[in-house]
N, C-alpha and C. Protein backbone atom coordinates (compact mmCIF):
# COMPACT_ATOMS: atom_id res chain seq x y z
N UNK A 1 -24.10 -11.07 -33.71
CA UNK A 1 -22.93 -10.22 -33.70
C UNK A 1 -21.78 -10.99 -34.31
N UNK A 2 -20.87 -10.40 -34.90
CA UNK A 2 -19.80 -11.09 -35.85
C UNK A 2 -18.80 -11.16 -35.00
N UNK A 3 -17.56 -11.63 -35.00
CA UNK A 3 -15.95 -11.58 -34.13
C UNK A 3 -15.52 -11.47 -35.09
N UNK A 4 -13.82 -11.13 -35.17
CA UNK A 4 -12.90 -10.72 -35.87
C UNK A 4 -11.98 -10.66 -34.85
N UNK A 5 -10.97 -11.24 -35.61
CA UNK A 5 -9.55 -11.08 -34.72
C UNK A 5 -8.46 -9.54 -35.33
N UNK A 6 -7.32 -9.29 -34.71
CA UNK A 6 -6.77 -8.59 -34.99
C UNK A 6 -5.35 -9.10 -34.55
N UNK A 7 -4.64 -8.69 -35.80
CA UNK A 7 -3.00 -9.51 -35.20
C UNK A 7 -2.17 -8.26 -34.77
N UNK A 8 -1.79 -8.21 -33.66
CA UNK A 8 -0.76 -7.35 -33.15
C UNK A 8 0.73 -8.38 -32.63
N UNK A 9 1.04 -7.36 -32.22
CA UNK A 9 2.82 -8.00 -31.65
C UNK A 9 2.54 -7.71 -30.39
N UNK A 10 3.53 -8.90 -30.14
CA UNK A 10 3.41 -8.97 -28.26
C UNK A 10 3.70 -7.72 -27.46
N UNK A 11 4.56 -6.69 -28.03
CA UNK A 11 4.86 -5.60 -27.07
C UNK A 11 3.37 -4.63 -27.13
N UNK A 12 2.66 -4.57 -28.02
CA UNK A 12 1.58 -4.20 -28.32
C UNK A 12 0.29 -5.08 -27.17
N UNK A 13 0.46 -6.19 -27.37
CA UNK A 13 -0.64 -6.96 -26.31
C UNK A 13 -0.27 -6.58 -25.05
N UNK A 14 0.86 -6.39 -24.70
CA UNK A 14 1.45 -6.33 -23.55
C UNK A 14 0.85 -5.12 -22.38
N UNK A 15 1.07 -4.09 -23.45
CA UNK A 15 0.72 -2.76 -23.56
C UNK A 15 -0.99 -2.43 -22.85
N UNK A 16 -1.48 -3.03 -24.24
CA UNK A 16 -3.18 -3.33 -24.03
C UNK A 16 -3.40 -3.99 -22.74
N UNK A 17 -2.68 -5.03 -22.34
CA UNK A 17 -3.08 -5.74 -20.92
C UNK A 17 -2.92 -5.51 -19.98
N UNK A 18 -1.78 -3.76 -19.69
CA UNK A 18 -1.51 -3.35 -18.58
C UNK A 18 -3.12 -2.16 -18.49
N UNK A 19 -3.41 -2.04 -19.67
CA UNK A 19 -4.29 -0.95 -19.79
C UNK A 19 -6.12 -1.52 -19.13
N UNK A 20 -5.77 -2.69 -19.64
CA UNK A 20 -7.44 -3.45 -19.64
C UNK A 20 -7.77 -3.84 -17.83
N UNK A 21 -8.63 -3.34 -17.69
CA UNK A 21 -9.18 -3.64 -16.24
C UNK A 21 -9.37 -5.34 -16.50
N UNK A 22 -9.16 -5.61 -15.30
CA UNK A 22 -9.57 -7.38 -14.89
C UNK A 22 -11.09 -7.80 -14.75
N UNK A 23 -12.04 -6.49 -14.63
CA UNK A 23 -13.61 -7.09 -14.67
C UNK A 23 -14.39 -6.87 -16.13
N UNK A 24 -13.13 -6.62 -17.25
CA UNK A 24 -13.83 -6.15 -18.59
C UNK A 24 -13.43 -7.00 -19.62
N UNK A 25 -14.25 -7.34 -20.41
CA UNK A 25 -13.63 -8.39 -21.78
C UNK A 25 -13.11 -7.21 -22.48
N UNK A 26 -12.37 -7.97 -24.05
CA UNK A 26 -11.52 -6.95 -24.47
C UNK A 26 -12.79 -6.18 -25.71
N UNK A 27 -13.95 -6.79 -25.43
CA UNK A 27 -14.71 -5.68 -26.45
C UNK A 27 -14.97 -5.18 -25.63
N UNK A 28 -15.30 -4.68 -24.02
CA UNK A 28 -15.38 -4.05 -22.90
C UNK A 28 -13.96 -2.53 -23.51
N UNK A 29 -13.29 -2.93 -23.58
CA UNK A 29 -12.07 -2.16 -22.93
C UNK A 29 -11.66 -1.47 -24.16
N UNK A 30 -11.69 -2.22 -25.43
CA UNK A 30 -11.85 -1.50 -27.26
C UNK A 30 -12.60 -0.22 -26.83
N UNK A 31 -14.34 -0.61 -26.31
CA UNK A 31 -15.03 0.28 -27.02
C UNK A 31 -14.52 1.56 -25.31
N UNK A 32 -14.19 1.07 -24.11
CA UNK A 32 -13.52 2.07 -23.50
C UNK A 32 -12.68 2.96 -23.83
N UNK A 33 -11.96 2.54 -24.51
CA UNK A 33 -10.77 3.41 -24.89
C UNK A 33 -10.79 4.16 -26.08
N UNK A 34 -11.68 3.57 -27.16
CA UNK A 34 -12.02 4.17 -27.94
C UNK A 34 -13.42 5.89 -28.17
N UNK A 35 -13.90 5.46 -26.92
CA UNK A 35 -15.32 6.35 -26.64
C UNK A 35 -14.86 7.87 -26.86
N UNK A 36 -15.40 8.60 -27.18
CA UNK A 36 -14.90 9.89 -27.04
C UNK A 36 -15.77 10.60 -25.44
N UNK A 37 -14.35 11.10 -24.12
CA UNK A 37 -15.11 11.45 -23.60
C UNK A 37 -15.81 12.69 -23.76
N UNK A 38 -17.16 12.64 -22.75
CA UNK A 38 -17.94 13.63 -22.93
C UNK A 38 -17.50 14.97 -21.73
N UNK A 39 -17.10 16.51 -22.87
CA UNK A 39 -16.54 16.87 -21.71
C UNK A 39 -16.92 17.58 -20.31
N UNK A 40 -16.74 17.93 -19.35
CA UNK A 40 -17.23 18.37 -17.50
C UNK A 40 -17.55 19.47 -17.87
N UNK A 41 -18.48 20.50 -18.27
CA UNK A 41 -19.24 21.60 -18.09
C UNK A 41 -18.77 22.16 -16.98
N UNK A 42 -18.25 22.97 -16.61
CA UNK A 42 -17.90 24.17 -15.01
C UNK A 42 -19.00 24.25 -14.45
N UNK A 43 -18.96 24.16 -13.23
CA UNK A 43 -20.19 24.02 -12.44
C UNK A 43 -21.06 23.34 -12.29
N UNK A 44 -20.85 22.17 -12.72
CA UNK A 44 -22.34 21.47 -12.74
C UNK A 44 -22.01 20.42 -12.08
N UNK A 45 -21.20 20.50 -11.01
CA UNK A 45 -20.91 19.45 -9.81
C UNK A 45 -21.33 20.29 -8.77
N UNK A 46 -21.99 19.75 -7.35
CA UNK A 46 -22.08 20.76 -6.68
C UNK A 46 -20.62 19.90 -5.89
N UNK A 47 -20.58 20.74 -4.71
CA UNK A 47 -19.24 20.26 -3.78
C UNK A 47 -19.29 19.25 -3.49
N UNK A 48 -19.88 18.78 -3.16
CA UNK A 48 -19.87 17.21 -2.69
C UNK A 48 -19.54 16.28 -3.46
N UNK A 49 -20.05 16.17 -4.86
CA UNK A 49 -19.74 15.64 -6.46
C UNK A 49 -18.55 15.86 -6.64
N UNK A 50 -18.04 16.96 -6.45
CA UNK A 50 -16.55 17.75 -6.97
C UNK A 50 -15.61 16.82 -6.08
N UNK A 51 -16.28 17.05 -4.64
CA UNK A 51 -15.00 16.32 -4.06
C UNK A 51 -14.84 15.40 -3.92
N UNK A 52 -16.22 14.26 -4.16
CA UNK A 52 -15.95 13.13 -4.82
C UNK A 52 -15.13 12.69 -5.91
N UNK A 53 -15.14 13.00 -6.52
CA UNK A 53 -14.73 13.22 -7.88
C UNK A 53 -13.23 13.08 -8.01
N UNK A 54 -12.82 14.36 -6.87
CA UNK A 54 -11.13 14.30 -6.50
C UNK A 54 -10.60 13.16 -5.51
N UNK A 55 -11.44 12.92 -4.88
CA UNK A 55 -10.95 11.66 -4.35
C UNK A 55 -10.82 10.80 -5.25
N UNK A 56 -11.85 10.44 -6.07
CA UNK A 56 -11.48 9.05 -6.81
C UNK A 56 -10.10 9.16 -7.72
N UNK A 57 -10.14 10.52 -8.39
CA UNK A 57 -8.98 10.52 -9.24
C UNK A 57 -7.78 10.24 -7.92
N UNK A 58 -7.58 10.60 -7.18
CA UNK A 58 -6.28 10.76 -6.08
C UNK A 58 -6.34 9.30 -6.20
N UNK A 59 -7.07 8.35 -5.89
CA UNK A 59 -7.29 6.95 -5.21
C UNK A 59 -6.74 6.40 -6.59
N UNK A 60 -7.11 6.80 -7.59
CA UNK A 60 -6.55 5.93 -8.86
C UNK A 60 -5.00 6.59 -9.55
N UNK A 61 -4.77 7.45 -9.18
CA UNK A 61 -3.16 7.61 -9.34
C UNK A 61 -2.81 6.68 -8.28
N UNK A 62 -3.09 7.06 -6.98
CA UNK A 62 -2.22 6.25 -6.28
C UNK A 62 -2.00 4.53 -6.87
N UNK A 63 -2.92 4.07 -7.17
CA UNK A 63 -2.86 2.34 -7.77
C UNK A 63 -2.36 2.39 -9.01
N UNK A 64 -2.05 3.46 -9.33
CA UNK A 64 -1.60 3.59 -11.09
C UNK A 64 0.16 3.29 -10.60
């Protein structure tokens, strides 16, 4: 596999480092942010999934 750097400006790194989780390298967190998500089909959670689901989002605003 090859590396390559990329030159940005510090308000730019800054940016990226509030964004990058602490258990991911930054080709971890590139190809995160870059992914296209795949989108939730209606219905195809049953309740339990669903309300999983809303918890986690609630739990991650709150730390946001």
């Amino acid at each position: 596999m090859s590396r390559t750097s990329i030159p940005v400006d510090s308000a730019t790194k800054e940016r990226l480092d509030r964004l990058k989780r602490e258990d991911e390298t930054w080709d971890e967190f590139l190809e995160r942010i870059t992914t296209p998500e795949v989108p939730i089909e209606a219905g195809s959670w049953s309740d339990e999934e669903a309300d999983r689901a809303k918890e986690s989002i609630r739990k991650s605003r709150e730390n946001w």
